[in-house]
N, C-alpha and C. Protein backbone atom coordinates (compact mmCIF):
# COMPACT_ATOMS: atom_id res chain seq x y z
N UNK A 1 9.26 16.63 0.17
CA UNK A 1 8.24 15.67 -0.19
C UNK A 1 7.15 16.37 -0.97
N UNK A 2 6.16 15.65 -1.85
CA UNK A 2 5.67 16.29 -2.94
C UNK A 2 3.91 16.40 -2.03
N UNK A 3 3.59 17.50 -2.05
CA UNK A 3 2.38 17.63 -1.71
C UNK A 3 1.25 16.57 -1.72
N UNK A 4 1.24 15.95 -3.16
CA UNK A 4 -0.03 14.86 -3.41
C UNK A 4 0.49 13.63 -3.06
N UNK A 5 1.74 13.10 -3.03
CA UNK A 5 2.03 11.82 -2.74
C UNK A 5 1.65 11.38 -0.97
N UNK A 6 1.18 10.34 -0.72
CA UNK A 6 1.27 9.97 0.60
C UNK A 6 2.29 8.26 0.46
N UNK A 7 2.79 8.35 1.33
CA UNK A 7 3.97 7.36 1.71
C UNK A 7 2.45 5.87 2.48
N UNK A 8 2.31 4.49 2.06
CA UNK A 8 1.70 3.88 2.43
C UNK A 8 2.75 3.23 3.53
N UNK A 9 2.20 2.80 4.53
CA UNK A 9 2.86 2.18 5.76
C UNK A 9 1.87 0.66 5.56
N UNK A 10 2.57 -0.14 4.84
CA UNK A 10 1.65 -1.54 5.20
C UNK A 10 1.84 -2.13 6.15
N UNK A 11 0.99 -3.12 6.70
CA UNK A 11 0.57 -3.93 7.57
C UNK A 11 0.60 -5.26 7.27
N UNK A 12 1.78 -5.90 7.90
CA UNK A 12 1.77 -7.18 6.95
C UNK A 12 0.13 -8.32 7.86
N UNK A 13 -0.58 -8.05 8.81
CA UNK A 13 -1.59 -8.86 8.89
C UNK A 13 -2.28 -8.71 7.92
N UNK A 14 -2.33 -7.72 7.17
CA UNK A 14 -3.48 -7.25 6.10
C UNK A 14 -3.22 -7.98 5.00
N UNK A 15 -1.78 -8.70 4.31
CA UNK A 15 -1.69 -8.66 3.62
C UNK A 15 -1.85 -10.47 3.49
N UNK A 16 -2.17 -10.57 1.83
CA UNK A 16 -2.33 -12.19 1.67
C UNK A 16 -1.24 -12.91 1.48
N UNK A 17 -0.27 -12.59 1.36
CA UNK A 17 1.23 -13.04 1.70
C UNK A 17 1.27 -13.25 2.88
N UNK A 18 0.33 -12.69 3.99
CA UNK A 18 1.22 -13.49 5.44
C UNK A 18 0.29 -14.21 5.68
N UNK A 19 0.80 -15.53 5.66
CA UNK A 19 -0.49 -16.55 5.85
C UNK A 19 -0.09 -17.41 7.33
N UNK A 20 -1.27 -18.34 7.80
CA UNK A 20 -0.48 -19.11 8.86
C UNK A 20 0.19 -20.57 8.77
N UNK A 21 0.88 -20.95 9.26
CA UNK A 21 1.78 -22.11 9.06
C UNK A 21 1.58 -23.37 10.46
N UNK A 22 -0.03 -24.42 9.84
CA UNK A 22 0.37 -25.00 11.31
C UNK A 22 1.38 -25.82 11.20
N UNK A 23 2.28 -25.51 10.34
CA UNK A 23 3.56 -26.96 11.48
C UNK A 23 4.33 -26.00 12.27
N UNK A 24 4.57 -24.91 11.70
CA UNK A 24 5.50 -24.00 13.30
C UNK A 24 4.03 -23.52 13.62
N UNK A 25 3.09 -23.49 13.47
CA UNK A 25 2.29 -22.73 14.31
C UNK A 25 1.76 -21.10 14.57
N UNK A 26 2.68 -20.81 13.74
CA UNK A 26 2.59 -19.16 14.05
C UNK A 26 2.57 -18.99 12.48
N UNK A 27 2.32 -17.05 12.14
CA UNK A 27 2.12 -16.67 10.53
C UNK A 27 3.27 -16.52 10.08
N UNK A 28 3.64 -16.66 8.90
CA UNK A 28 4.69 -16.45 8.49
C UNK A 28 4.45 -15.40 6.64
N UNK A 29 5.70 -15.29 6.01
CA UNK A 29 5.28 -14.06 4.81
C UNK A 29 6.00 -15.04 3.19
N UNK A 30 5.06 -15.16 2.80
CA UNK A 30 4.92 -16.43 1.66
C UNK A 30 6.30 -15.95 0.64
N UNK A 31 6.42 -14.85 0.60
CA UNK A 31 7.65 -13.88 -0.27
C UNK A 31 8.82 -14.81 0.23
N UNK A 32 9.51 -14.99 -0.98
CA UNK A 32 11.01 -15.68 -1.05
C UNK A 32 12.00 -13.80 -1.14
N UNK A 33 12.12 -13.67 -0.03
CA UNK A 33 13.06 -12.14 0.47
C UNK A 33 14.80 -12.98 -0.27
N UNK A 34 15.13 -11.95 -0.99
CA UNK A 34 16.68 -12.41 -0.93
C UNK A 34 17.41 -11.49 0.24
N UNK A 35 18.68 -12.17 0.33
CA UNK A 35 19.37 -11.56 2.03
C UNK A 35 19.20 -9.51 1.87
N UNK A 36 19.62 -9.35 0.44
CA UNK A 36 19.75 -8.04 1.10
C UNK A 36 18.10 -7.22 1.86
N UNK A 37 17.28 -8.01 0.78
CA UNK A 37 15.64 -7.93 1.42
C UNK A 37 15.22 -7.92 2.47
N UNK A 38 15.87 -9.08 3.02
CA UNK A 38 15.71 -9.38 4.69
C UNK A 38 16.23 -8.88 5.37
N UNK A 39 17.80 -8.14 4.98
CA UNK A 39 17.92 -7.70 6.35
C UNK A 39 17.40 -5.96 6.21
N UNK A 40 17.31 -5.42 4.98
CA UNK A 40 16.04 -4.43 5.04
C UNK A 40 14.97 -4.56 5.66
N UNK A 41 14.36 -5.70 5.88
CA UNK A 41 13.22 -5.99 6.60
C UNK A 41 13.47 -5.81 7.96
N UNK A 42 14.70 -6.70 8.78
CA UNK A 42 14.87 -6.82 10.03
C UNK A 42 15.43 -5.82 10.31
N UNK A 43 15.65 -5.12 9.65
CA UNK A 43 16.46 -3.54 10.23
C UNK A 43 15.39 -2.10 10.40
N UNK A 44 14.40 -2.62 10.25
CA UNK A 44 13.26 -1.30 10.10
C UNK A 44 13.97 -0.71 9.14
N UNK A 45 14.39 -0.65 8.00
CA UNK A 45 14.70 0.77 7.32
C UNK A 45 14.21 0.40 6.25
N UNK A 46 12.66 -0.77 5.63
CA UNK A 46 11.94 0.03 4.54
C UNK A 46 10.85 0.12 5.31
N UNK A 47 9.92 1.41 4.54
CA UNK A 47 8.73 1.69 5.46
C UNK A 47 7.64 0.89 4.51
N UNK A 48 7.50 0.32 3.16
CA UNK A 48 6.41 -0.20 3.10
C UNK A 48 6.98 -1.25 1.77
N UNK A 49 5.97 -2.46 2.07
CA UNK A 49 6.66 -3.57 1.37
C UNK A 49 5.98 -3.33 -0.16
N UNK A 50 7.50 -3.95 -0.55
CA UNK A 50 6.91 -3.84 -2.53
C UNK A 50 6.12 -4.95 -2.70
N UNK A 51 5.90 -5.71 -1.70
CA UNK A 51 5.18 -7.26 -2.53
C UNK A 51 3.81 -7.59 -1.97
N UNK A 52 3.72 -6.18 -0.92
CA UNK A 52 2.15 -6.23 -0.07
C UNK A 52 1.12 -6.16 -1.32
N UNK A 53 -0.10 -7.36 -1.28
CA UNK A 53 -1.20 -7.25 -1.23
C UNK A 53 -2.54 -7.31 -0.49
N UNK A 54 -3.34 -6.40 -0.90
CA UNK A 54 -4.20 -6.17 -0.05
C UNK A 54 -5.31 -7.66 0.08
N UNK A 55 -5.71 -8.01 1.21
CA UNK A 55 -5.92 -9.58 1.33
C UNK A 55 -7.61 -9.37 1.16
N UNK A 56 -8.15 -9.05 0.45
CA UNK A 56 -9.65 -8.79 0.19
C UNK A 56 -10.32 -10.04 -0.61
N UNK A 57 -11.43 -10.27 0.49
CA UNK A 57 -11.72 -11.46 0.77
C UNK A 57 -13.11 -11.15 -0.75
N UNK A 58 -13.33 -10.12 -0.79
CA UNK A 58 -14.87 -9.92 -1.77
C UNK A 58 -14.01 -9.33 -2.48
N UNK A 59 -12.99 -9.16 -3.84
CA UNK A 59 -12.62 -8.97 -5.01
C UNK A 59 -13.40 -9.76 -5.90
N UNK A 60 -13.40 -10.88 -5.37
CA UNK A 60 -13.60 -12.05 -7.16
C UNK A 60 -15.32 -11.82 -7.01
N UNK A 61 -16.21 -11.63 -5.11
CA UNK A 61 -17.89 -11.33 -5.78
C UNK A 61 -17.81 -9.76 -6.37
N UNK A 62 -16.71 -9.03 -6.17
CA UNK A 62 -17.17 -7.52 -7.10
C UNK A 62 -17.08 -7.58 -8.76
N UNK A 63 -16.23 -8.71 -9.18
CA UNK A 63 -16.14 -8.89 -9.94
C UNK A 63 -17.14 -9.53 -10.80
N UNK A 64 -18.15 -10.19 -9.92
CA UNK A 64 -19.16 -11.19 -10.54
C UNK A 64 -20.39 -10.57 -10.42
N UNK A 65 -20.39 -8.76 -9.59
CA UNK A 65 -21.72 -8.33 -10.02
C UNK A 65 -21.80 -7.26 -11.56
C-alpha cells in the first residue's frame, strides 16, 4: 500500500443517498445497485461506496458567502 493514500471507509448514515422512506418506515439507499453491486454490498467485500456523498447540510450557505 502506498504511503500517502488512505483507504476511506464510508458511512452510509452520512451519506445523502440514504434517505428515510415513511411507507416502509425505515432508511433506505436512493442508488439503483445492479445485482453484481448488491451482492458486493451484502457480502462485505467493498470497503467504501463509489456513489457516497457527503450529506452537508451548509454547502449551498458556503457557497453564498
Amino acid at each position: 500500500m502506498n504511503k500517502g493514500t488512505k483507504k476511506v471507509v464510508t458511512n452510509c448514515e452520512c451519506c445523502s443517498n440514504y434517505v428515510y422512506d415513511e411507507d416502509y418506515e425505515y432508511y433506505i439507499c436512493e442508488v439503483n445497485l445492479d445485482e453484481d453491486e448488491m451482492m458486493r454490498f451484502m457480502t462485505n467485500s467493498v470497503r467504501e461506496c463509489p456513489y457516497f456523498q457527503l450529506d452537508d447540510e451548509y454547502k449551498i450557505v458556503r457557497k453564498q458567502m
